[in-house]
Protein backbone atom coordinates (compact mmCIF):
# COMPACT_ATOMS: atom_id res chain seq x y z
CA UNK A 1 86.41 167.64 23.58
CA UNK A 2 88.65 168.20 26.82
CA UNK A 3 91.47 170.62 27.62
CA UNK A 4 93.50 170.76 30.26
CA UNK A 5 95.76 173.66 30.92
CA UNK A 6 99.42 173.52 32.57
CA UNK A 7 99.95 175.39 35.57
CA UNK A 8 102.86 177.44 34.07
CA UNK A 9 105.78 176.04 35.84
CA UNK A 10 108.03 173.26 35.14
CA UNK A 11 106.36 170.60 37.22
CA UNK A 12 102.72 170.31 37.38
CA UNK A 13 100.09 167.93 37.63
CA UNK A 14 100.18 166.64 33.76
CA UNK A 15 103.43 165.19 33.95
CA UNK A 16 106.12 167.71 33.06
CA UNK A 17 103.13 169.99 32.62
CA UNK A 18 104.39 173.03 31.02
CA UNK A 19 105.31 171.24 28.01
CA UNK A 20 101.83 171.96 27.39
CA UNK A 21 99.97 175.05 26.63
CA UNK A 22 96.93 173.30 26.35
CA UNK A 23 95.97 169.37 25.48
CA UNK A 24 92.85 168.91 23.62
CA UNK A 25 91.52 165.40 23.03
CA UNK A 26 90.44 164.57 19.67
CA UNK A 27 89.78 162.18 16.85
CA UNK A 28 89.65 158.16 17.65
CA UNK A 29 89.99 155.17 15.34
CA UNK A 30 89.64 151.13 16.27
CA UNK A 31 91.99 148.81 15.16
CA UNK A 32 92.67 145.41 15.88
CA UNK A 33 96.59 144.21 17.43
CA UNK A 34 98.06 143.30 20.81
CA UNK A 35 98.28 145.30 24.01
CA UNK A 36 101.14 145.04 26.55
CA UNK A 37 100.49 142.50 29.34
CA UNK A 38 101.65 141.60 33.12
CA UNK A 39 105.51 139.76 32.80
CA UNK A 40 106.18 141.13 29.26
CA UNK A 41 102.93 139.11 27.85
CA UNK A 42 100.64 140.66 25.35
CA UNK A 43 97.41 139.85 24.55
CA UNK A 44 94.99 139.92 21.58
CA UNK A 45 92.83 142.74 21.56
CA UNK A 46 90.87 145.81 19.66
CA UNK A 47 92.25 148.74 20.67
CA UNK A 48 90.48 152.35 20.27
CA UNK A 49 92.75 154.74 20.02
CA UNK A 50 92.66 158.52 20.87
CA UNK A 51 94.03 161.25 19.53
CA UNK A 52 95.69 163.93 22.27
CA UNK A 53 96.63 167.30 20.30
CA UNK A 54 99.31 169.07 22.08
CA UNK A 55 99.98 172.63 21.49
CA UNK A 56 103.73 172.89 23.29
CA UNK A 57 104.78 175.86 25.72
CA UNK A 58 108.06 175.66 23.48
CA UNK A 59 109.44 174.66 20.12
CA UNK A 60 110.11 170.87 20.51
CA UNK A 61 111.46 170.37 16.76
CA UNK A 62 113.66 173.09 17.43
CA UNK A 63 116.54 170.94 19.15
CA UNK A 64 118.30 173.99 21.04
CA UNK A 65 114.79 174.85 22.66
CA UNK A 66 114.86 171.01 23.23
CA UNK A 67 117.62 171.05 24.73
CA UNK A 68 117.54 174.28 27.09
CA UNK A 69 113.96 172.68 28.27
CA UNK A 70 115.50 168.91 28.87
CA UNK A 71 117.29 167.96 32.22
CA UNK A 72 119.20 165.13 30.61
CA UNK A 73 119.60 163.93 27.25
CA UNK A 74 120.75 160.45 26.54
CA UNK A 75 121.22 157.72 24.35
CA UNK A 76 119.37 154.71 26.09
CA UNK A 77 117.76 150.70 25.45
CA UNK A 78 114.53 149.99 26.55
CA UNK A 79 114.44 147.17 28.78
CA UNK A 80 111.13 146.45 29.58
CA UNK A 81 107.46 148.33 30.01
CA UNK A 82 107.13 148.55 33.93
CA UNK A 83 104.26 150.34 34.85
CA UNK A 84 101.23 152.64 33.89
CA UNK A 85 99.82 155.86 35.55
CA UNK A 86 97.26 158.23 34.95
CA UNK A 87 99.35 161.47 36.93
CA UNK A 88 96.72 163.64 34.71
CA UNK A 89 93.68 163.20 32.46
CA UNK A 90 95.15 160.30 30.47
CA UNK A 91 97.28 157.69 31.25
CA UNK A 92 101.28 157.78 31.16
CA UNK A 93 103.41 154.78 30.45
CA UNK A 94 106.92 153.84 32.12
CA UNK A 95 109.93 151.87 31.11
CA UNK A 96 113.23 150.67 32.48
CA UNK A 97 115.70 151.86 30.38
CA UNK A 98 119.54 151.13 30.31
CA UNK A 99 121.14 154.28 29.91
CA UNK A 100 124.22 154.34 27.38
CA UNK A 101 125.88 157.35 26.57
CA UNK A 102 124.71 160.68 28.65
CA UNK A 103 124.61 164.40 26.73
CA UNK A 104 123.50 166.02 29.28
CA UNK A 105 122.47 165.19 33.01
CA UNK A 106 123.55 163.18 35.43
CA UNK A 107 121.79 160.21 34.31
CA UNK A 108 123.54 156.23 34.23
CA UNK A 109 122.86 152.31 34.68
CA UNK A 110 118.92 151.81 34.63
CA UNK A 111 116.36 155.03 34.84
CA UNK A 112 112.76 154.97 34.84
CA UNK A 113 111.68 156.45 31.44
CA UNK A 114 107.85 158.06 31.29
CA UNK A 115 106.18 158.36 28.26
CA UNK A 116 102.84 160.70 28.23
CA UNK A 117 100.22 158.16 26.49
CA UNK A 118 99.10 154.56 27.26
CA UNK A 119 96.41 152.19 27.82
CA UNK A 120 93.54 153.56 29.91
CA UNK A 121 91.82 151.03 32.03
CA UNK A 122 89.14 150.49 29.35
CA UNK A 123 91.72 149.64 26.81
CA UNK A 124 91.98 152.88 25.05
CA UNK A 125 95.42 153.38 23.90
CA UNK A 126 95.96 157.08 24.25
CA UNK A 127 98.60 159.04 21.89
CA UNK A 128 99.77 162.29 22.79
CA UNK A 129 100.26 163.92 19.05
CA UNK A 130 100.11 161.03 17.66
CA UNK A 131 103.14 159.87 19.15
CA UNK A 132 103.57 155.97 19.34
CA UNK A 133 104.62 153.96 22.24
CA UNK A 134 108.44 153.50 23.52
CA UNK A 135 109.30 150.10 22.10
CA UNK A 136 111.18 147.30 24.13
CA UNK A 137 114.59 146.16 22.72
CA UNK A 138 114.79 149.64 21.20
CA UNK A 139 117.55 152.18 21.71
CA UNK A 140 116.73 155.68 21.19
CA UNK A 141 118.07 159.25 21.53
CA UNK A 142 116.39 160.61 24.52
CA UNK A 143 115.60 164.69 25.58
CA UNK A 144 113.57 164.55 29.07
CA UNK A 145 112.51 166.39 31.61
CA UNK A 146 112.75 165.09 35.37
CA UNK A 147 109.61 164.81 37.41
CA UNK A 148 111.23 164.81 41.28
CA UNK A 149 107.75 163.50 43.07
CA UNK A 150 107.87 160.03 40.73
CA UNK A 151 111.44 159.88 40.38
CA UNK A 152 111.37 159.48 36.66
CA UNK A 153 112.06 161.47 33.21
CA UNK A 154 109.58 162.32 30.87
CA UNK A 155 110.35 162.14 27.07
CA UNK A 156 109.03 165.33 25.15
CA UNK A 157 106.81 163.74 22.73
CA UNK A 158 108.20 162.84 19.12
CA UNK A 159 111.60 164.98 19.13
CA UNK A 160 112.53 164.13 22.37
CA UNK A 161 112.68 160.45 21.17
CA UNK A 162 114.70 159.64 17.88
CA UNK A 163 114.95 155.85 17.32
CA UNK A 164 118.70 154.49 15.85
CA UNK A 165 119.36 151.79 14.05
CA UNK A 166 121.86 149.45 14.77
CA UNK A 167 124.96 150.84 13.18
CA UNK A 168 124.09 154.26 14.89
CA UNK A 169 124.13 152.05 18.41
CA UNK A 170 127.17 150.73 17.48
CA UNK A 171 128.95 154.03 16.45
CA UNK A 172 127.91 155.56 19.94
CA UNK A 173 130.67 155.72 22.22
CA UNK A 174 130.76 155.37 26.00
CA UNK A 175 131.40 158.79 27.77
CA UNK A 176 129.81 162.40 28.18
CA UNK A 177 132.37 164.69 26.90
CA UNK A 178 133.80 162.76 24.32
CA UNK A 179 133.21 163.54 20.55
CA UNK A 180 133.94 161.04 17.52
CA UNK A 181 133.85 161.43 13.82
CA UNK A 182 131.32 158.63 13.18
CA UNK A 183 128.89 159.61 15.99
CA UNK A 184 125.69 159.20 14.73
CA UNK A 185 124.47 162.42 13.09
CA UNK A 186 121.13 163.10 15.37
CA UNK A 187 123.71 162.66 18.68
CA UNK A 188 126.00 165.56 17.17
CA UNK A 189 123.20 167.11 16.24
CA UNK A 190 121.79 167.27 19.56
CA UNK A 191 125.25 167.77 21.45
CA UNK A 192 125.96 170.53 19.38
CA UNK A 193 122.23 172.15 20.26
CA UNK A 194 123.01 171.34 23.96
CA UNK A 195 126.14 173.55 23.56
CA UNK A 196 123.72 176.09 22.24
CA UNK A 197 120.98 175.50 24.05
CA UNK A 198 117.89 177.79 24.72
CA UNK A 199 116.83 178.10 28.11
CA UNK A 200 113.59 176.87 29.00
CA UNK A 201 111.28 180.37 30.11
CA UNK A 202 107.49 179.27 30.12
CA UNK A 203 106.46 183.09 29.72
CA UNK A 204 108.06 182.44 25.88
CA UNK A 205 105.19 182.80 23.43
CA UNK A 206 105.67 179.60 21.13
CA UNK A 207 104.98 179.71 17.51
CA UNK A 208 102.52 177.28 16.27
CA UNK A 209 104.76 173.79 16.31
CA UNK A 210 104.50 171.04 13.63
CA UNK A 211 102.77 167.12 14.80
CA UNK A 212 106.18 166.30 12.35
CA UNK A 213 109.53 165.18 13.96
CA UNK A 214 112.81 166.51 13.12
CA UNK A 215 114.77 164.68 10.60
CA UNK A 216 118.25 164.87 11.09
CA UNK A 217 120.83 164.90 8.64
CA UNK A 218 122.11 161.13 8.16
């Protein structure tokens, strides 16, 4: 077992580090399936996974927290998978993403999106609570903090990801300040958090937080 411990400030060497009390590497299973692959390929492989625990410096499932912590929050596509980097003990994964309607930010057009989890060189696919991979061709509800030296945002795992379905895509409309009556419910919710927002002190002490995402009202 492995820990790693943030450096208490916003930025740090684990990504958005102080999202992190303390990440503690646990359980693994095998499994057979596919792994991501150079020009959008995959290939055939089995994969071991490993369990990373987080215990967060803040209340992720707590969407004003969320919020307060996040420097932009977003409705966004995934275009593609474009890279993989180990900025800590276990790799992180980045995506192009084609940014649709902005909450909060000044985010627009095509951003790089990191994820914390990935494929380690020996084909270990590495989970940060058990949170799985950004999908291509996927649209999602994005809460992220930016990380200045690689020029990309990092997702808070889970939470700061909410997948919607196609009608919810469609119902989003284009604009930052604009509100409409069939906005998807987890984009009101989190606009209406952002208005309330919490801001982000790492000092906080953080009550134990659940490996469960939020489920917004539909």
């Amino acid at each position: 077992m492995m820990k790693v411990r943030s450096l208490g400030s916003k930025y740090g060497t684990v990504g958005v580090a102080s999202l992190f009390a303390c990440i503690v590497l646990v359980g693994c299973s095998t499994s057979a399936g596919t792994q991501p692959g150079d020009a959008g390929t995959t290939a055939s492989v089995t994969t071991r996974t490993q369990a990373v625990e987080m215990d967060s410096a803040f209340d992720v499932t707590d969407p004003q927290q969320l919020a307060g912590w996040a420097d932009a929050v977003f409705v966004g596509t995934v275009i593609e998978q474009v890279g993989t980097k180990a900025v800590g003990p276990f790799p992180e994964t980045q995506f192009s993403v084609e940014v649709l309607q902005t909450l909060k930010g000044d985010v627009a057009g095509q951003i790089l999106v990191n994820q914390q989890g990935g494929y380690g060189t020996d084909g270990t696919l590495y989970l940060l609570d058990d949170d799985p991979l950004i999908e291509p061709g996927a649209t999602y509800l994005m809460s992220a903090g930016f990380l200045p030296s690689e020029n990309w945002y990092t997702v808070a795992p889970r939470a700061g990801k909410v997948t919607l379905s196609a009608e919810e895509v469609a119902a989003v409309s284009d604009g930052t300040a604009r509100r409409s009556t069939d906005e998807p419910a987890p984009v009101a919710t989190m606009r209406d958090a952002i208005d309330n927002e919490i801001p982000f002190d790492p000092n906080r002490e953080s009550e134990p937080v659940s490996s469960e995402p939020p489920v917004p009202p539909r």
